[in-house]
Protein backbone atom coordinates (compact mmCIF):
# COMPACT_ATOMS: atom_id res chain seq x y z
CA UNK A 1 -9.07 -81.23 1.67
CA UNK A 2 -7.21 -83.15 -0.89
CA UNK A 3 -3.26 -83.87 0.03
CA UNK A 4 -2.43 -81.97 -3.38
CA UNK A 5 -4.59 -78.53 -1.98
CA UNK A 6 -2.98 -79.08 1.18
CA UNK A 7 0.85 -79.46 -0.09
CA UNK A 8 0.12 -76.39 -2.28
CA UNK A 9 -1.24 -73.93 0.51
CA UNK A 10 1.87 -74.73 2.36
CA UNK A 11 3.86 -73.79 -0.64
CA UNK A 12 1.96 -71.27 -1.12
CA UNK A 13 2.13 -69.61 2.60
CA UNK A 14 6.47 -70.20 2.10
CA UNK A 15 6.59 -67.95 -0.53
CA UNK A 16 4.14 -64.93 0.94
CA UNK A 17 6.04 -65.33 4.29
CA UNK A 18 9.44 -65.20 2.58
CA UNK A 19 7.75 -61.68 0.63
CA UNK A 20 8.29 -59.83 4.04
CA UNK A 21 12.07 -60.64 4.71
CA UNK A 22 12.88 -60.06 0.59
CA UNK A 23 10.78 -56.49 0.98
CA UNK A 24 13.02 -55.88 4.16
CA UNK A 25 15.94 -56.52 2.06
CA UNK A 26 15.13 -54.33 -1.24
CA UNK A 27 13.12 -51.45 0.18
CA UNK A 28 16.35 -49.43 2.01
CA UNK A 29 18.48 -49.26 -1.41
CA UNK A 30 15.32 -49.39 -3.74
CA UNK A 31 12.38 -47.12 -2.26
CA UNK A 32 8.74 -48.56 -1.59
CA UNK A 33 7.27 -47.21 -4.80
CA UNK A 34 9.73 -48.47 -6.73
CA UNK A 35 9.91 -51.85 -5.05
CA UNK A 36 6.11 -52.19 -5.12
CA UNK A 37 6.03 -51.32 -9.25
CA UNK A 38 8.53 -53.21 -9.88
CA UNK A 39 6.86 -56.16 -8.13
CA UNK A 40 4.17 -55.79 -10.14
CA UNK A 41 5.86 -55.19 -13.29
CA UNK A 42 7.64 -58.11 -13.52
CA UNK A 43 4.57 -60.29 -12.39
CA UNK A 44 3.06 -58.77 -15.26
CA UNK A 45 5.65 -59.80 -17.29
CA UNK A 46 5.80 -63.21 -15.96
CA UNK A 47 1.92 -64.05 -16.15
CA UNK A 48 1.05 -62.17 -19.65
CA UNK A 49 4.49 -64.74 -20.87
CA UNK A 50 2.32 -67.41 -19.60
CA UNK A 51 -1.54 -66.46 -21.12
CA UNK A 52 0.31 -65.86 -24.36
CA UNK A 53 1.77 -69.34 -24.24
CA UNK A 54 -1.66 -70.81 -23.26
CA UNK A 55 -3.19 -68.67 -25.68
CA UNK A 56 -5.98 -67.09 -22.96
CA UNK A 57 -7.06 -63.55 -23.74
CA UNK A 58 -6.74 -60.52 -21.59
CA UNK A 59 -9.56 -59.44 -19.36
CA UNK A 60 -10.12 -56.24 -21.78
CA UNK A 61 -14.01 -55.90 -21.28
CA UNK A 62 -13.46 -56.14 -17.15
CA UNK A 63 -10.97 -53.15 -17.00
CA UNK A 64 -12.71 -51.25 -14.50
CA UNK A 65 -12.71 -53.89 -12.67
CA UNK A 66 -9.38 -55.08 -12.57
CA UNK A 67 -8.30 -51.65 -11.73
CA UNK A 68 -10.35 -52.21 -8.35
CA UNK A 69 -9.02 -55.74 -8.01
CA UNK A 70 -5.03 -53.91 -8.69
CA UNK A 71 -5.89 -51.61 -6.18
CA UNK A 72 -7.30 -53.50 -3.19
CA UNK A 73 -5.20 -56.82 -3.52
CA UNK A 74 -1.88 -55.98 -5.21
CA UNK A 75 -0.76 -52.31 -5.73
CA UNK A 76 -1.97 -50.87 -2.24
CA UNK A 77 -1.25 -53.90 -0.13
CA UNK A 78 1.81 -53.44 -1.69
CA UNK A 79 3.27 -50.40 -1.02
CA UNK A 80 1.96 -50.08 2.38
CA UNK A 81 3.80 -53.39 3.04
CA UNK A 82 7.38 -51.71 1.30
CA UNK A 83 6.72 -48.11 2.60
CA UNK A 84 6.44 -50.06 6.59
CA UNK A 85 9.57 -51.95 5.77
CA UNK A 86 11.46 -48.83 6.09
CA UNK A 87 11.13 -49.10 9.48
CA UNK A 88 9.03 -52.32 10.57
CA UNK A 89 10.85 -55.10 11.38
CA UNK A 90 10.14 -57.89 8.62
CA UNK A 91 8.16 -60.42 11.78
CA UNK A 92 5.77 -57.50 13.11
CA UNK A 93 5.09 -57.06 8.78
CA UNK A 94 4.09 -60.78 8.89
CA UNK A 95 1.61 -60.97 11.96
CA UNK A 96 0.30 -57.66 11.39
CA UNK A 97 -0.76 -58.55 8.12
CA UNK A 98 -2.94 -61.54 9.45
CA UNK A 99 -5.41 -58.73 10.08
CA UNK A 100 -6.45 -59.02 6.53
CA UNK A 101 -8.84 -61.80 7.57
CA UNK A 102 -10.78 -59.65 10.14
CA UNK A 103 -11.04 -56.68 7.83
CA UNK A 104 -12.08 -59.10 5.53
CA UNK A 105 -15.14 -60.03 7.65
CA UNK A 106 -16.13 -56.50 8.24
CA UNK A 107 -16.38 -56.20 4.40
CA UNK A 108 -18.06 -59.71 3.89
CA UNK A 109 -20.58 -58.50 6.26
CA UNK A 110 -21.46 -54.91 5.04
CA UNK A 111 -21.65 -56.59 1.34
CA UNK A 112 -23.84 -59.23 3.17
CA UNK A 113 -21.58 -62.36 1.93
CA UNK A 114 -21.26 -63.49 5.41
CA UNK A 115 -22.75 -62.55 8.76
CA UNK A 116 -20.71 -60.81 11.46
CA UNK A 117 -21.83 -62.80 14.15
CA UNK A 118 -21.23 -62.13 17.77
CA UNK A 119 -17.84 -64.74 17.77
CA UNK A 120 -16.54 -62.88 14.91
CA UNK A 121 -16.98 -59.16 16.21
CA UNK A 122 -15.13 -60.54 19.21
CA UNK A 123 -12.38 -62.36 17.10
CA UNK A 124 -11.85 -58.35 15.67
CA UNK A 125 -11.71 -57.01 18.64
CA UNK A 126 -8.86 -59.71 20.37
CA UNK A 127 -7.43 -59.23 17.00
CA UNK A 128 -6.66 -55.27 16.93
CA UNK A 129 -5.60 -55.66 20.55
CA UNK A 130 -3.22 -58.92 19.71
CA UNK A 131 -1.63 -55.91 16.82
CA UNK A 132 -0.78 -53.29 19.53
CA UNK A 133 0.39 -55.76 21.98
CA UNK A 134 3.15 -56.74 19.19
CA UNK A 135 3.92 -53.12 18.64
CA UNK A 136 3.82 -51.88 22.03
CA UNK A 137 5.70 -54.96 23.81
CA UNK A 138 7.52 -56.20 21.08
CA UNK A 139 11.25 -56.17 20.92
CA UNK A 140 11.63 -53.02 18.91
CA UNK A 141 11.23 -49.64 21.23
CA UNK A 142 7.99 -48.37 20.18
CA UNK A 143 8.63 -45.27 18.81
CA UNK A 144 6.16 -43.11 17.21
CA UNK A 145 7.61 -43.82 13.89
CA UNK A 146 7.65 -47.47 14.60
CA UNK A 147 3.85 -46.83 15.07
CA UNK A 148 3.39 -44.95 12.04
CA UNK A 149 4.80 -47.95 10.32
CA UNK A 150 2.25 -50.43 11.86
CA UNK A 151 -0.37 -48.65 10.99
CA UNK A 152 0.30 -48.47 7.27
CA UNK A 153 1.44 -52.33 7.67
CA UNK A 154 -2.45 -52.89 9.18
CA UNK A 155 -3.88 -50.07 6.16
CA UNK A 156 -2.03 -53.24 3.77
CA UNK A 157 -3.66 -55.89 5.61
CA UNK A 158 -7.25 -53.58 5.35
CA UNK A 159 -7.03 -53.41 1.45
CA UNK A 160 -6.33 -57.19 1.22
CA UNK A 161 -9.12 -57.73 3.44
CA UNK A 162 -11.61 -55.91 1.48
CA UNK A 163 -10.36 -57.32 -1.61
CA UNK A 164 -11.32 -60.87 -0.50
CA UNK A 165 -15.27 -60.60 -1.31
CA UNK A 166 -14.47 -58.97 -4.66
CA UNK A 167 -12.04 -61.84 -5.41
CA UNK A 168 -14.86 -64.60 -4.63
CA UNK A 169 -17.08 -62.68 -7.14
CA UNK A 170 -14.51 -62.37 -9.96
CA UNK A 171 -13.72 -66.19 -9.63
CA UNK A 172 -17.31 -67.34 -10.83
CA UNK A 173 -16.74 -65.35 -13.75
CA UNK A 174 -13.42 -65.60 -15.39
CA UNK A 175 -10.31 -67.65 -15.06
CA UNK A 176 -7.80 -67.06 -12.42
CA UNK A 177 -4.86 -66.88 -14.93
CA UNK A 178 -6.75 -63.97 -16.36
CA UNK A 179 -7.70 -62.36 -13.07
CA UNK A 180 -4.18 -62.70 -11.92
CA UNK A 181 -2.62 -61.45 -15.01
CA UNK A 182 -5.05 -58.50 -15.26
CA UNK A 183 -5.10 -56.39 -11.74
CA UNK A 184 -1.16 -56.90 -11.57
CA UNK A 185 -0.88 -55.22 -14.77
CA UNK A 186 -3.34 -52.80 -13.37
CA UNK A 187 -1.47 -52.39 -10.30
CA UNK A 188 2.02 -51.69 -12.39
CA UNK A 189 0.07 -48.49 -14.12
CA UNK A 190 -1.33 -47.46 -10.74
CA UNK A 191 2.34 -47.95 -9.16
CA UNK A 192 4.02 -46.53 -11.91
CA UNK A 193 3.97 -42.77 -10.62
CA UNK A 194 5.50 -43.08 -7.95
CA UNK A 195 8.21 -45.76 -8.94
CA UNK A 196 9.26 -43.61 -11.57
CA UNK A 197 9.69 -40.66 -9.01
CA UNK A 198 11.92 -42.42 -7.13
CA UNK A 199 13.85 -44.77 -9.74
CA UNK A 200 16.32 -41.67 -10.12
CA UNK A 201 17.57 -42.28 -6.14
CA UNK A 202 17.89 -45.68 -6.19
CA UNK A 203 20.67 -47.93 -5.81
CA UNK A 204 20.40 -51.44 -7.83
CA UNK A 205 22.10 -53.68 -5.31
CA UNK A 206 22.43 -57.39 -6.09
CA UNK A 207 20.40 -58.18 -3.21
CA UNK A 208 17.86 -55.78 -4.08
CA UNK A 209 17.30 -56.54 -7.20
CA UNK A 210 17.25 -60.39 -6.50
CA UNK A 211 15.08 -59.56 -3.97
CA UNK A 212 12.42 -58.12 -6.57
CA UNK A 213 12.78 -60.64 -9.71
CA UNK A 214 12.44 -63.41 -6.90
CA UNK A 215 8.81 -61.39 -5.19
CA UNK A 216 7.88 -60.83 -8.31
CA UNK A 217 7.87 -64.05 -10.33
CA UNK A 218 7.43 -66.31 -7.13
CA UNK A 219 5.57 -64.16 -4.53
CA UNK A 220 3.19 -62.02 -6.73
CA UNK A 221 3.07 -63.75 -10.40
CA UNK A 222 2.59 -67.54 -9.48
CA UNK A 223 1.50 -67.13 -5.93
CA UNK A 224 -1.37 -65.31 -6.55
CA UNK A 225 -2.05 -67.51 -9.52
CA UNK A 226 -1.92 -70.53 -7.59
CA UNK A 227 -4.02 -69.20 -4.91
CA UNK A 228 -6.85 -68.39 -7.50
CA UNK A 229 -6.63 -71.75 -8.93
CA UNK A 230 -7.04 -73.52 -5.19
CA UNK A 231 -9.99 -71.18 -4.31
CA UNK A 232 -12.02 -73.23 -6.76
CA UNK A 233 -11.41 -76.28 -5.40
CA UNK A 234 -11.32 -75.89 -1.94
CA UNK A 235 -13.93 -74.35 0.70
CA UNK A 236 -12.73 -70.58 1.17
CA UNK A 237 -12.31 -71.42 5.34
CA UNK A 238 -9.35 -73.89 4.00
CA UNK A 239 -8.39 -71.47 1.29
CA UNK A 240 -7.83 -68.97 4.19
CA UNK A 241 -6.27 -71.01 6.38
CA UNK A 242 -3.18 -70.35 4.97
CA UNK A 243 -2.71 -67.24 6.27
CA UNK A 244 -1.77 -68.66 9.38
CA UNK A 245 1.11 -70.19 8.11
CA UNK A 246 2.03 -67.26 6.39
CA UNK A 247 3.19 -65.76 10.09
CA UNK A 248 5.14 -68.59 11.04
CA UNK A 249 7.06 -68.44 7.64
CA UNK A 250 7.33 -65.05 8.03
CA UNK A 251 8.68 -64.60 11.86
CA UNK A 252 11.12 -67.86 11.21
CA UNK A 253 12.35 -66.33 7.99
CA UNK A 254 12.64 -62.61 9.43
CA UNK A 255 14.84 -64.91 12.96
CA UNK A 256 16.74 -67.04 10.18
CA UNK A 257 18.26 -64.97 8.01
CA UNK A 258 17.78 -61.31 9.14
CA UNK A 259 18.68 -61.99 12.58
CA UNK A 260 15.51 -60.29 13.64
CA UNK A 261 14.81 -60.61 17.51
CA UNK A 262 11.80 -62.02 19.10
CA UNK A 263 10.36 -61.17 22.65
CA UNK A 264 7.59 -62.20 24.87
CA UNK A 265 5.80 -59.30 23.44
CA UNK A 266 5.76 -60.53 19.89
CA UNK A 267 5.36 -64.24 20.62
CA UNK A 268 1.43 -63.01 22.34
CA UNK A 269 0.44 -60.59 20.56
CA UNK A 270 1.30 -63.17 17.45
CA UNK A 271 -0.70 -65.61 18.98
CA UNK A 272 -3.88 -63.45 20.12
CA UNK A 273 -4.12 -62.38 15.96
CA UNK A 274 -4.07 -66.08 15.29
CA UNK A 275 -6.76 -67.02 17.71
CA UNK A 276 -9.00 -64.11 16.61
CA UNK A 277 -8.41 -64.67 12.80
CA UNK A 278 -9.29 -68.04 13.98
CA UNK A 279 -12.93 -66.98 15.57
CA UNK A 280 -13.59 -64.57 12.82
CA UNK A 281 -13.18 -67.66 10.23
CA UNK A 282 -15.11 -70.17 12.17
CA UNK A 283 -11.72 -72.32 12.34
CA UNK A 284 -11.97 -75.29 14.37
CA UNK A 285 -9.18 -77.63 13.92
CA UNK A 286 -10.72 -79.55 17.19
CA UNK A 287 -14.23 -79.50 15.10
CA UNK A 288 -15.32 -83.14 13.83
CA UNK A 289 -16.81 -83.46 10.43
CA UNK A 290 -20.37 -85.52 10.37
């Protein structure tokens, strides 16, 4: 991998880390729906600014399947990650999502994009049990609410997973600007519901709202935009690899600024998703190129 692909994934895994202290921040004042459409809304905003500018047209012919593309990557990972908040602490958010990559080979494998070898089934296995070790011995008491919240953290982590072979497909086809720019806008009208249900409750805090332009414009908008653009230049193993980093951004974010504890608990259960995501991806840092 080229330094350039390299610096960028790093970037890249700062700013989706960072997403689950921000969420933390604006979900209590805001409400998940409203959090998770706005999010979306203003990445909307943000990318359509920028196809305008770069005069690229809208993906008007592939609305169907944007809407599937909103769904499974943005919009539903989405909410599921703000509705959690409410409860999970912003460093279990950030490992449990890592769980993406073994849903993600369940899905490769029924759509027959990539076998589910032996290794792999085992890397899903080590990785479901790494998840309940962080919510069971983690430092929060494990309430069944706390569990509740997990589970719609992992149901997050599921959609992104499944979205990955779809992604892979729409690549070959259109740009990434335009796939970006496309199933966030789709995700805004699927979001819109329910933030507009709760928008009467809410409280616009300063940190809330900075919270949201910053997840929005940073963490949604050019993230995801920049992630497109590397998966074409990079193998999708390396591409992927980034998730890893996006839990150690995550925990040290959640430690540094929300004071978050961390436990035995958390530290290997963290570690046994990393190893299996790890398996399930064939990632060998030890592994010598011929």
């Amino acid at each position: 991998m080229q330094t350039k692909y390299f610096v960028q994934l790093v970037a890249l895994s700062a700013l989706w880390g960072s997403s689950f202290m921000l969420t933390r921040l604006a979900v209590p004042t805001l409400g998940p729906n409203l959090v998770a459409g706005m999010r979306m809304a203003m990445a909307t905003l943000v990318l359509g600014t920028i196809m305008r500018v770069a005069r690229q047209p809208w993906p008007w012919a592939q609305w169907r399947e944007m809407f599937l593309l909103g769904a499974l990557a943005v919009a539903g990972p989405h909410f599921f990650y703000s509705w959690s908040s409410l409860e999970l602490p912003a460093a279990y958010g950030s490992l449990l999502s890592v769980t993406a990559v073994l849903f993600g080979a369940f899905i490769s494998a029924h759509m027959k994009e990539e076998a589910l070898t032996p290794v792999k089934m085992t890397g899903c296995l080590l990785g479901f049990g790494g998840a309940a070790l962080v919510v069971q011995l983690g430092p929060v008491h494990p309430t069944p609410l706390l569990v509740l919240s997990a589970l719609g953290c992992v149901a997050g982590a599921a959609l992104s997973g499944m979205s990955t072979p779809f992604l892979k497909r729409a690549t070959t086809r259109l740009e990434p600007l335009a796939i970006t720019a496309g199933m966030h806008a789709a995700g805004a009208l699927l979001l819109l519901p329910g933030a507009l249900y709760e928008l009467p409750q809410a409280h616009f805090t300063l940190p809330a709202v900075a919270g949201v332009v910053v997840m929005g414009t940073m963490t949604s908008g050019m993230a995801y935009w920049m992630y497109m653009r590397i998966m074409r230049h990079v193998p999708p193993v390396a591409a992927l690899s980034s998730t890893f980093l996006i839990t150690g951004f995550g925990v040290l974010f959640s430690v540094i600024f929300l004071g978050e504890a961390t436990g035995s608990g958390l530290v290997a259960g963290g570690a046994l998703i990393v190893l299996a995501s790890m398996m399930v991806m064939g990632f060998n840092p030890f592994r010598r190129r011929i």
